[in-house]
PDB file of N, CA and C in Angstrom:
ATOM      1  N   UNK A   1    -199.965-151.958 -71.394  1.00  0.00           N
ATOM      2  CA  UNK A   1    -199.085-150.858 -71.743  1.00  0.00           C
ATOM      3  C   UNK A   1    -199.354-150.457 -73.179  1.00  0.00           C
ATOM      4  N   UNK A   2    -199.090-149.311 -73.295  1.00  0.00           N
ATOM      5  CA  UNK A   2    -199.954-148.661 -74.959  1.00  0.00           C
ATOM      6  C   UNK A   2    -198.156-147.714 -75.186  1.00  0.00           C
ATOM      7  N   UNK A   3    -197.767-147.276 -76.797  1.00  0.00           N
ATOM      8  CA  UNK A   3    -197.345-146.596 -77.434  1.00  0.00           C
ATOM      9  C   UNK A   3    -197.707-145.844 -77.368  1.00  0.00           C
ATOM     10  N   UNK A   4    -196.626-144.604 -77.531  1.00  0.00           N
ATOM     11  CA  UNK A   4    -196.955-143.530 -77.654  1.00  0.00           C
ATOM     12  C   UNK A   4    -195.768-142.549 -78.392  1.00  0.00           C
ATOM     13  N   UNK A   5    -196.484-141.105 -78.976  1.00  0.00           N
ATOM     14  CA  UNK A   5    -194.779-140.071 -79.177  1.00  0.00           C
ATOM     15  C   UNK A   5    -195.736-138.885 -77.996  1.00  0.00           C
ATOM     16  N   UNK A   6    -194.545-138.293 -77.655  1.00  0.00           N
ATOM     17  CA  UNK A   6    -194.715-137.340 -76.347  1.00  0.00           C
ATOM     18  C   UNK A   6    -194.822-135.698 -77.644  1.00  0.00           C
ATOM     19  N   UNK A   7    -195.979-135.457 -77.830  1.00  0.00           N
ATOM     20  CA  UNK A   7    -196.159-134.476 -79.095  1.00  0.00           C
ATOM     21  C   UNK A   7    -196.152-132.871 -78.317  1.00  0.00           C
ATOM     22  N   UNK A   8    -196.593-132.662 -76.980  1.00  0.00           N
ATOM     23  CA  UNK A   8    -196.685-131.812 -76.368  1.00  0.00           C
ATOM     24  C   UNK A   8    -196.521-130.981 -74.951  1.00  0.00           C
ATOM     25  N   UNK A   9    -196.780-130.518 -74.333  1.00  0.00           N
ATOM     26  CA  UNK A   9    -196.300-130.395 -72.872  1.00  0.00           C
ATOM     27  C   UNK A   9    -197.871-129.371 -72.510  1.00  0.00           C
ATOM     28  N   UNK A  10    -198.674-129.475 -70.852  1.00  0.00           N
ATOM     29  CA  UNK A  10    -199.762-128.965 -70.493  1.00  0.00           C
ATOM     30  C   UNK A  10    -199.391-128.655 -69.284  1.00  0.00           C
ATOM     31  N   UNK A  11    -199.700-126.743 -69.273  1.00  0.00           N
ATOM     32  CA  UNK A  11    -199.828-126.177 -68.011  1.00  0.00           C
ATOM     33  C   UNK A  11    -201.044-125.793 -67.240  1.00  0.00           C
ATOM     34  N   UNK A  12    -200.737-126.177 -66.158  1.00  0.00           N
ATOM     35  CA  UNK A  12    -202.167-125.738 -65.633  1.00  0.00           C
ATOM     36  C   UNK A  12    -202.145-125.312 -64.149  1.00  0.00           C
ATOM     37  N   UNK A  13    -202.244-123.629 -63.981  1.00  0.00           N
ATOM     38  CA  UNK A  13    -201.407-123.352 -62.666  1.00  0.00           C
ATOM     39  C   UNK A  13    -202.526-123.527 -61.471  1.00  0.00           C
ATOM     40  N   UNK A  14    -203.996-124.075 -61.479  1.00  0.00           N
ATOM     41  CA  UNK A  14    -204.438-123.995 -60.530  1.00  0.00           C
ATOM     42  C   UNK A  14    -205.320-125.607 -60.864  1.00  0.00           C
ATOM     43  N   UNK A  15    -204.920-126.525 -59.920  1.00  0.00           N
ATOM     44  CA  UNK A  15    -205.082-127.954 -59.825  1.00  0.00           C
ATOM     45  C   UNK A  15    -205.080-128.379 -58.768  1.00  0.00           C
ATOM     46  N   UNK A  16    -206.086-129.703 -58.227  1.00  0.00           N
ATOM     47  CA  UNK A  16    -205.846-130.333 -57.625  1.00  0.00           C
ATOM     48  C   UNK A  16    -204.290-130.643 -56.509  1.00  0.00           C
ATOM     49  N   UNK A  17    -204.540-130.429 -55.684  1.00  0.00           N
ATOM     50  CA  UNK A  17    -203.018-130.298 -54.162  1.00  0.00           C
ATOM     51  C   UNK A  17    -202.544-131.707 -54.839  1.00  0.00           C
ATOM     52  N   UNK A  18    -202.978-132.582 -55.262  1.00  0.00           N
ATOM     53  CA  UNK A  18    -202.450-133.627 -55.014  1.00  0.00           C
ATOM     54  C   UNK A  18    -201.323-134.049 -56.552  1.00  0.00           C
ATOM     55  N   UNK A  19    -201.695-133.280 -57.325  1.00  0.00           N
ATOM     56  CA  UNK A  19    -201.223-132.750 -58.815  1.00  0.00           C
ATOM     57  C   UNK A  19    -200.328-131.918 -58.922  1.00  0.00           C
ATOM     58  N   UNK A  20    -199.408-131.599 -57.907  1.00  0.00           N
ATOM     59  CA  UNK A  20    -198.163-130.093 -57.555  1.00  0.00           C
ATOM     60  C   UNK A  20    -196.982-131.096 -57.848  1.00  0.00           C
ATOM     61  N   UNK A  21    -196.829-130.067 -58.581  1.00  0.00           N
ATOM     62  CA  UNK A  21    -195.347-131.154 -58.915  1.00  0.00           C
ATOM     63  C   UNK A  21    -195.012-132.252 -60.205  1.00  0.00           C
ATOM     64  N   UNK A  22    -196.002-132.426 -60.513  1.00  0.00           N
ATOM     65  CA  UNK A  22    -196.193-133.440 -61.630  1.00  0.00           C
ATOM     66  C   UNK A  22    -195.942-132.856 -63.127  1.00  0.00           C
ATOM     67  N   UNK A  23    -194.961-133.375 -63.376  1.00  0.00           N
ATOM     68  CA  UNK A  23    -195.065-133.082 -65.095  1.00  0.00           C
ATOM     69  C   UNK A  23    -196.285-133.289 -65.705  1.00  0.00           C
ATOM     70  N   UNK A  24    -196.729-132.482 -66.684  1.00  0.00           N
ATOM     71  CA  UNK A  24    -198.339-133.632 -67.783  1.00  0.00           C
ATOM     72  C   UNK A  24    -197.536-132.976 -68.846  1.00  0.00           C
ATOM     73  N   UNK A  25    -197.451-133.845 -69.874  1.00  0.00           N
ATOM     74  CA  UNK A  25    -197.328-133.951 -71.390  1.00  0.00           C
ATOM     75  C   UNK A  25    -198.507-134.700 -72.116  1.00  0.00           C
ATOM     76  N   UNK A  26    -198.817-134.163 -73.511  1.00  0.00           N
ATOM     77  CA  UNK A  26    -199.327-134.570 -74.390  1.00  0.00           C
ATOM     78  C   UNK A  26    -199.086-135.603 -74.924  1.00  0.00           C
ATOM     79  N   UNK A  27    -199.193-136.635 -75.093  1.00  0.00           N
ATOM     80  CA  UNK A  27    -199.288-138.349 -75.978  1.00  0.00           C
ATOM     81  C   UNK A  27    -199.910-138.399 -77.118  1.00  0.00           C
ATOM     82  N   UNK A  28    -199.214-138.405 -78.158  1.00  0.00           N
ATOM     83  CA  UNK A  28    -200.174-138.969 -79.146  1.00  0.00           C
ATOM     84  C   UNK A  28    -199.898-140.656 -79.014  1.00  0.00           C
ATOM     85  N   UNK A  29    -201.338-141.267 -79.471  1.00  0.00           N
ATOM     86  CA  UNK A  29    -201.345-143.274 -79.785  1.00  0.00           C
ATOM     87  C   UNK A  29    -200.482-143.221 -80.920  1.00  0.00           C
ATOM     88  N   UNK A  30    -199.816-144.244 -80.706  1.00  0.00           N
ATOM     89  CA  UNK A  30    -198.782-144.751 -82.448  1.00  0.00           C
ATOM     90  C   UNK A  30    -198.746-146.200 -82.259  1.00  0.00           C
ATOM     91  N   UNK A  31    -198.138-146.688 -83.548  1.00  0.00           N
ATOM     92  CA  UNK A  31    -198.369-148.084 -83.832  1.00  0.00           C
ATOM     93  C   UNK A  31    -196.639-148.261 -83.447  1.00  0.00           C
ATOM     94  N   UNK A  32    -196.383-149.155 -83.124  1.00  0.00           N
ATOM     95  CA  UNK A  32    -194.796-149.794 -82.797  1.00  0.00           C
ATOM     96  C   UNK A  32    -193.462-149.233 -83.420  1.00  0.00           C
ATOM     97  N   UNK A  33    -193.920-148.458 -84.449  1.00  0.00           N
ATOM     98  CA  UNK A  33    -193.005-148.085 -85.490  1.00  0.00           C
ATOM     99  C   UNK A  33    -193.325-146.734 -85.052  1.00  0.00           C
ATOM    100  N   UNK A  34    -194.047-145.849 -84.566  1.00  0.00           N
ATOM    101  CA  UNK A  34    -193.829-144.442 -84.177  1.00  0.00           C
ATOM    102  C   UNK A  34    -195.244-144.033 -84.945  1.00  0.00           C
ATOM    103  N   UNK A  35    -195.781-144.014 -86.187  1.00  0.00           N
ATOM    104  CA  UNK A  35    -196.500-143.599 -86.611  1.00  0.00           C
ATOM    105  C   UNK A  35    -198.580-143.450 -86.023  1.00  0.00           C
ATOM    106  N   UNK A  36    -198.761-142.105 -85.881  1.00  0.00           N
ATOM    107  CA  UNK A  36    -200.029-141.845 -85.138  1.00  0.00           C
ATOM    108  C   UNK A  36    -200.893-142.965 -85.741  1.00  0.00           C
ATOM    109  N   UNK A  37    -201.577-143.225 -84.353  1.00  0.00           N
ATOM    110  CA  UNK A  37    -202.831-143.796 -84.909  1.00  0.00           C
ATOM    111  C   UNK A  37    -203.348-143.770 -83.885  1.00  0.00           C
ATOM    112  N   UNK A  38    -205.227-143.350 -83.756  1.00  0.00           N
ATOM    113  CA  UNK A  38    -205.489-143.041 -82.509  1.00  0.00           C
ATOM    114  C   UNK A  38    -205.652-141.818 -81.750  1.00  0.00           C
ATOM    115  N   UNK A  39    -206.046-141.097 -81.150  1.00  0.00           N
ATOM    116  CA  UNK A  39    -206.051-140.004 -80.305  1.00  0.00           C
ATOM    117  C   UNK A  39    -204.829-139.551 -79.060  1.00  0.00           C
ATOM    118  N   UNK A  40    -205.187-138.269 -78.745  1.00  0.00           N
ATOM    119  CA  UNK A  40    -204.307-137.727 -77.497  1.00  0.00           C
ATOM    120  C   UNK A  40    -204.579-137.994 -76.271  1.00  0.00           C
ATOM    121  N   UNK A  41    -204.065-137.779 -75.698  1.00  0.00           N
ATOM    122  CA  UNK A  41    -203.711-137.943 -73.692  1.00  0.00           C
ATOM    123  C   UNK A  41    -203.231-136.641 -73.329  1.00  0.00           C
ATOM    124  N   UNK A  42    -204.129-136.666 -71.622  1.00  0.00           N
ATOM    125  CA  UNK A  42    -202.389-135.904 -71.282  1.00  0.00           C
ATOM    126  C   UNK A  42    -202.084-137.017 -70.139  1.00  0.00           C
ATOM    127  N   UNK A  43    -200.968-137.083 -69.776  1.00  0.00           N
ATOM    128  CA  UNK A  43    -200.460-138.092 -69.073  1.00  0.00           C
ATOM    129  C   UNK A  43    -199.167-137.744 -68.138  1.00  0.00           C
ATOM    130  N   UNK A  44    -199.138-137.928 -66.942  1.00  0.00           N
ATOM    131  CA  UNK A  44    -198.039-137.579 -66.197  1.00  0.00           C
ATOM    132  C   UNK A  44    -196.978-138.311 -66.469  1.00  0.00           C
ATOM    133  N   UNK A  45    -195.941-137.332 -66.447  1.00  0.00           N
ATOM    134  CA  UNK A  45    -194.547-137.818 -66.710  1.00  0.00           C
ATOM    135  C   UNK A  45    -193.524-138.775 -65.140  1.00  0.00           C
ATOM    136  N   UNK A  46    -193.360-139.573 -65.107  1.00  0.00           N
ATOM    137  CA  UNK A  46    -192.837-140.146 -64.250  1.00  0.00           C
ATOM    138  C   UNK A  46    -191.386-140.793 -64.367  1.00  0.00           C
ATOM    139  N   UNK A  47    -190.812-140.736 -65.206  1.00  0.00           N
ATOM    140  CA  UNK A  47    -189.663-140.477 -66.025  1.00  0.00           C
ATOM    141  C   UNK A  47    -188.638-139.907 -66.861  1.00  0.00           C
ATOM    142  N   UNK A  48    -189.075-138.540 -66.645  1.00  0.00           N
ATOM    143  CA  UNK A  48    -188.326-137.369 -67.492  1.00  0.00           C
ATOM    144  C   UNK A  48    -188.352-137.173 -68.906  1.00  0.00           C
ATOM    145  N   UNK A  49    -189.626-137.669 -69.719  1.00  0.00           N
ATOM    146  CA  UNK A  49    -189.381-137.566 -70.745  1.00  0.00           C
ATOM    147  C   UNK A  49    -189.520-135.997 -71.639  1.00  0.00           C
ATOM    148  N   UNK A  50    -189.435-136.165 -72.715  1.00  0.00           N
ATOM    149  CA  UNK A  50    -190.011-135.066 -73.665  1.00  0.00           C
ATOM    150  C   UNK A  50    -190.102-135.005 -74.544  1.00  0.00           C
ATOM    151  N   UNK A  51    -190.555-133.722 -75.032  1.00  0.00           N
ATOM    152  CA  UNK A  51    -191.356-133.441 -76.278  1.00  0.00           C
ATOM    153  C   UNK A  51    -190.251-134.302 -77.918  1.00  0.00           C
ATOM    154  N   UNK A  52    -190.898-135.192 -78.731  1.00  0.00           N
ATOM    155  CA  UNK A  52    -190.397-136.051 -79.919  1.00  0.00           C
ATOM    156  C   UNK A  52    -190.571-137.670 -79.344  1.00  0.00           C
ATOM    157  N   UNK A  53    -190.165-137.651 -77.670  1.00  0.00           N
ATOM    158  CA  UNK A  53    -189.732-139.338 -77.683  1.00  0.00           C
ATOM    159  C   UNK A  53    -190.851-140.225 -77.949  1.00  0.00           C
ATOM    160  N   UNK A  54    -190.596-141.171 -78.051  1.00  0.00           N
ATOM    161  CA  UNK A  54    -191.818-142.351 -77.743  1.00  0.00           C
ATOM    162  C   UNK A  54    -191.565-142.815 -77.068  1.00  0.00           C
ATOM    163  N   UNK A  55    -192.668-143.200 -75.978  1.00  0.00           N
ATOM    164  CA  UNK A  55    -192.913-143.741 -74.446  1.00  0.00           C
ATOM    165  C   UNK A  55    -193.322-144.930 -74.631  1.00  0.00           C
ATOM    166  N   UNK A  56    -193.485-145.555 -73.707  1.00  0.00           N
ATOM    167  CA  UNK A  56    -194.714-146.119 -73.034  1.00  0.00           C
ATOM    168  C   UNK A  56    -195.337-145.678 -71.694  1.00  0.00           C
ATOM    169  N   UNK A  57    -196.565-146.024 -72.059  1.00  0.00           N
ATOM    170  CA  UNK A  57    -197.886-145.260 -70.944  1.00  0.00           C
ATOM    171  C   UNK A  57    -198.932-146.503 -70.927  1.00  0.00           C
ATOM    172  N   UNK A  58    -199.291-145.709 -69.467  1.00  0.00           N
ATOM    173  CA  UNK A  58    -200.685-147.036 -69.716  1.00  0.00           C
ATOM    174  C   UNK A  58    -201.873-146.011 -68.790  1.00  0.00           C
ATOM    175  N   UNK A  59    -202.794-146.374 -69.043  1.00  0.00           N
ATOM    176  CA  UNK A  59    -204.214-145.748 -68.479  1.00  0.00           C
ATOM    177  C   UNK A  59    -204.621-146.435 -67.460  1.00  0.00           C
ATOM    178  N   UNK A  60    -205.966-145.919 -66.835  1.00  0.00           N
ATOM    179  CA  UNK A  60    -207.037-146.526 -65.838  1.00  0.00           C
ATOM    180  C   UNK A  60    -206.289-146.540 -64.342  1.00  0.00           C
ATOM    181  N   UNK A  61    -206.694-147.583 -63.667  1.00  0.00           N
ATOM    182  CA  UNK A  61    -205.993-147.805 -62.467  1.00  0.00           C
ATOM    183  C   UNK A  61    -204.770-147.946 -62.660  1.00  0.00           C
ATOM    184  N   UNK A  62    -203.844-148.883 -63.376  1.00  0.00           N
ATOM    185  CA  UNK A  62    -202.492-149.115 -63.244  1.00  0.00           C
ATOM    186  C   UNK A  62    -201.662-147.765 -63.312  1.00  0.00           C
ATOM    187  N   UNK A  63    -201.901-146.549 -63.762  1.00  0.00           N
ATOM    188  CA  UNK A  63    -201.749-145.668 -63.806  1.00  0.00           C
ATOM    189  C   UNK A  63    -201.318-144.850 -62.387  1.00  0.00           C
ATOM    190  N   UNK A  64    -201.679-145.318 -61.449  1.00  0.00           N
ATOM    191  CA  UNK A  64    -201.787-145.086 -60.088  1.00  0.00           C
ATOM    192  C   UNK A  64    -200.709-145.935 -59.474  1.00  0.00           C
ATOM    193  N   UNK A  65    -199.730-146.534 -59.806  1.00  0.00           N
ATOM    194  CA  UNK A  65    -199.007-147.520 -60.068  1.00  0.00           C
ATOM    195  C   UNK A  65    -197.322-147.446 -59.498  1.00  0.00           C
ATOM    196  N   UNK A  66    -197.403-146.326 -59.955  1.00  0.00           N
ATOM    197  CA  UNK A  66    -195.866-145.681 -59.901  1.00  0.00           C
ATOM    198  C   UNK A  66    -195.777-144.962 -58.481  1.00  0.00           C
ATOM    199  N   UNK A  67    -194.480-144.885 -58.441  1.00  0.00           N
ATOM    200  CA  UNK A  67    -194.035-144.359 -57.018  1.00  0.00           C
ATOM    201  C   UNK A  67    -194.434-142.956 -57.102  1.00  0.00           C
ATOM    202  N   UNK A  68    -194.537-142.204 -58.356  1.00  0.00           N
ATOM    203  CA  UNK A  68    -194.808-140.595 -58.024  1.00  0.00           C
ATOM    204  C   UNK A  68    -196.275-140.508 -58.250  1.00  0.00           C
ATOM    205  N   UNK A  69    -197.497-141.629 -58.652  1.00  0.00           N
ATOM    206  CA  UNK A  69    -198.596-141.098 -58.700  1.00  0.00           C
ATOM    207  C   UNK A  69    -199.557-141.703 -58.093  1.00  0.00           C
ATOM    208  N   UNK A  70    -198.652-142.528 -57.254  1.00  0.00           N
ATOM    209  CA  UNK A  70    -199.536-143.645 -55.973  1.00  0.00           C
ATOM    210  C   UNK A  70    -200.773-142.827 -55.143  1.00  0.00           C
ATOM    211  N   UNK A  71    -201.822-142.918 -55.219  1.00  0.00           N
ATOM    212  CA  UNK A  71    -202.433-142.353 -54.089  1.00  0.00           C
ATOM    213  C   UNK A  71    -202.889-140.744 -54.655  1.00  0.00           C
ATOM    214  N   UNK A  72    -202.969-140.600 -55.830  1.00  0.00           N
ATOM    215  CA  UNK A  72    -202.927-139.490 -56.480  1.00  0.00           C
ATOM    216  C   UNK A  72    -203.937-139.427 -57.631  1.00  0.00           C
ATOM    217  N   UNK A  73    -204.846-138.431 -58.097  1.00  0.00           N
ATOM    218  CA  UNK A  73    -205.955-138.500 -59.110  1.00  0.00           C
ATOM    219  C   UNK A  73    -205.580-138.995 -60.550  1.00  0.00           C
ATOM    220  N   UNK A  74    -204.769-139.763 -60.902  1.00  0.00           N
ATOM    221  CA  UNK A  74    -204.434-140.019 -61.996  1.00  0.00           C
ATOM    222  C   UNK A  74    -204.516-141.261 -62.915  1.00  0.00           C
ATOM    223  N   UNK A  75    -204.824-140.941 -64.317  1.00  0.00           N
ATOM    224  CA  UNK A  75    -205.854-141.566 -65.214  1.00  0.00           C
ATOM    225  C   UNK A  75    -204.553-141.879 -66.322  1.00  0.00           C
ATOM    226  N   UNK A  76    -203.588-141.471 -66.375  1.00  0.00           N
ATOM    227  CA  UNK A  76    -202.931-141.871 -67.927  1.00  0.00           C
ATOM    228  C   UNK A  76    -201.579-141.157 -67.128  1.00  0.00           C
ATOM    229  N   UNK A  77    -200.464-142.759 -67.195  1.00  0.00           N
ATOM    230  CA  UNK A  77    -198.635-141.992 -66.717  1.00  0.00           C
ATOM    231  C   UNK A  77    -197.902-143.042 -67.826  1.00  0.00           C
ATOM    232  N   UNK A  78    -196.928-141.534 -68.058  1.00  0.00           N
ATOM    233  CA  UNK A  78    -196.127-142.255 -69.060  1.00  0.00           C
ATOM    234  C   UNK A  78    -194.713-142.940 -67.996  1.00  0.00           C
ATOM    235  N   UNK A  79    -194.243-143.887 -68.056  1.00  0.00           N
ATOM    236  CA  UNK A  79    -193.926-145.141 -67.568  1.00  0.00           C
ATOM    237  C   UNK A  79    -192.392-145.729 -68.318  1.00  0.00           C
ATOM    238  N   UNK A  80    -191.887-145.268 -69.274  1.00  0.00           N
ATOM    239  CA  UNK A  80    -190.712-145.206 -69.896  1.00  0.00           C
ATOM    240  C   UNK A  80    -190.412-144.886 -70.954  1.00  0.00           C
ATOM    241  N   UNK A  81    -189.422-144.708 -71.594  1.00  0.00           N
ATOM    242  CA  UNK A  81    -188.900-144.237 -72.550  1.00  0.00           C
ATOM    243  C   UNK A  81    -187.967-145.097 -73.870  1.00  0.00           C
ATOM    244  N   UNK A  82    -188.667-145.357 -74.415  1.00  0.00           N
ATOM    245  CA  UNK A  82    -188.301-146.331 -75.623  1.00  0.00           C
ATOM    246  C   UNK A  82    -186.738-146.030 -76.304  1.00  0.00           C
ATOM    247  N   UNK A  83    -186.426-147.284 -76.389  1.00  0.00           N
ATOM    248  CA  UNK A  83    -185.006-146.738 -77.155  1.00  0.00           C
ATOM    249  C   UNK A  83    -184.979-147.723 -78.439  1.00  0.00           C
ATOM    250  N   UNK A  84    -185.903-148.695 -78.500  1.00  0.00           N
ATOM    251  CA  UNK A  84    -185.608-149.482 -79.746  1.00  0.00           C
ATOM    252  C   UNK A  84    -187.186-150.748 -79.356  1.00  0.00           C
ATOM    253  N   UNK A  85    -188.042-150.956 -80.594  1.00  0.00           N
ATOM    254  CA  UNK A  85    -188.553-151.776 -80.216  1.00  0.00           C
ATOM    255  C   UNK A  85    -188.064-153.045 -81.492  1.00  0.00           C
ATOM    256  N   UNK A  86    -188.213-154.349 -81.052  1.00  0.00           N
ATOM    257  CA  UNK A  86    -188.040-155.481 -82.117  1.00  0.00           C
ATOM    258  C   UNK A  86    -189.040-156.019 -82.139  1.00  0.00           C
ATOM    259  N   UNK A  87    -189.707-156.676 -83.285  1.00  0.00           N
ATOM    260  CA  UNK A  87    -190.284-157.869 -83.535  1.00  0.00           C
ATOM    261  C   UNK A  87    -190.250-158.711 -84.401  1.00  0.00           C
ATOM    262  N   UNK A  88    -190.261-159.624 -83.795  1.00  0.00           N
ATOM    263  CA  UNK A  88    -189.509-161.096 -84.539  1.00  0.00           C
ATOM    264  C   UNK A  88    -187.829-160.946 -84.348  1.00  0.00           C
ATOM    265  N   UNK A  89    -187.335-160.972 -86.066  1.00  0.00           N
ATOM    266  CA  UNK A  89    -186.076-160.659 -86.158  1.00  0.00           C
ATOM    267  C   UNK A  89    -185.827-158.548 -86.746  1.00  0.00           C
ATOM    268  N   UNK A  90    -186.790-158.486 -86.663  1.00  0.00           N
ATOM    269  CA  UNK A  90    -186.963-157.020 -87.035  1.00  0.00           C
ATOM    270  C   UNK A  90    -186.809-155.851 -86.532  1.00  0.00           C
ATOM    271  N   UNK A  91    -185.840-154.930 -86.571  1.00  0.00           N
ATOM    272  CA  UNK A  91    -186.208-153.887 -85.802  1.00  0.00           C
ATOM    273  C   UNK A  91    -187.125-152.712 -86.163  1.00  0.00           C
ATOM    274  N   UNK A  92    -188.289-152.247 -85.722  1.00  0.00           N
ATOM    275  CA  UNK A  92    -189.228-151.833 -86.238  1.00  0.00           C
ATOM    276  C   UNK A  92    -189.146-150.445 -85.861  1.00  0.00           C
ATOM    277  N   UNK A  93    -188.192-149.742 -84.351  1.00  0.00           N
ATOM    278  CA  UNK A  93    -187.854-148.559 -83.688  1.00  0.00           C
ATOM    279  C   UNK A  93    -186.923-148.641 -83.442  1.00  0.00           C
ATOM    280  N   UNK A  94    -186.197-147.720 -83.472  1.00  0.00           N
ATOM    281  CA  UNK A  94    -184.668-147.330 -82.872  1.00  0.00           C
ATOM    282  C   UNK A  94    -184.446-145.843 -82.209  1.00  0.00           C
ATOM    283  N   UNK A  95    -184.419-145.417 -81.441  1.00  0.00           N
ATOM    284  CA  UNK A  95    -183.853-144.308 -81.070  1.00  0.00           C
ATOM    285  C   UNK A  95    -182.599-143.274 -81.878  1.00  0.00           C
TER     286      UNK A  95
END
């Protein structure tokens, strides 16, 4: 599973049948604390997120993973929606 902030939203009215219906948003990579590092995605939304939050997403096969993109051409799904991350005794994100 990889970090992310949801920086953008992608339309695209003529796609793949199997791609109808699917949110895609833009991902930027960030480090635990929110801050970019790393390149963009686009990545299907499978959780309602949007444009500011930070997710988590993951790529490759596991991506294929989820109940809305099972069986479906997809390379990068964002997978939840962060509300606070800790490490150690630290809180490093908060919503």
């Amino acid at each position: 599973m990889l970090v992310g902030k949801v920086i953008g939203t992608l339309v695209s009215t003529r796609k793949d049948p199997k791609l109808e219906g699917l949110k895609l948003l833009i991902v930027q990579a960030t480090d635990l604390a929110g801050s970019a590092k790393g390149g963009q995605v686009v990545a299907i939304d499978s959780v309602g997120a949007g444009v500011g939050e930070l997710v988590m997403y993951c790529a490759g096969s596991s991506a294929r993973q989820t109940e809305s993109t099972q069986n479906r051409p997809v390379d990068t799904v964002i997978m939840g929606i962060i509300d606070a991350i800790e490490v150690g005794n630290e809180t490093v994100f908060r919503k």
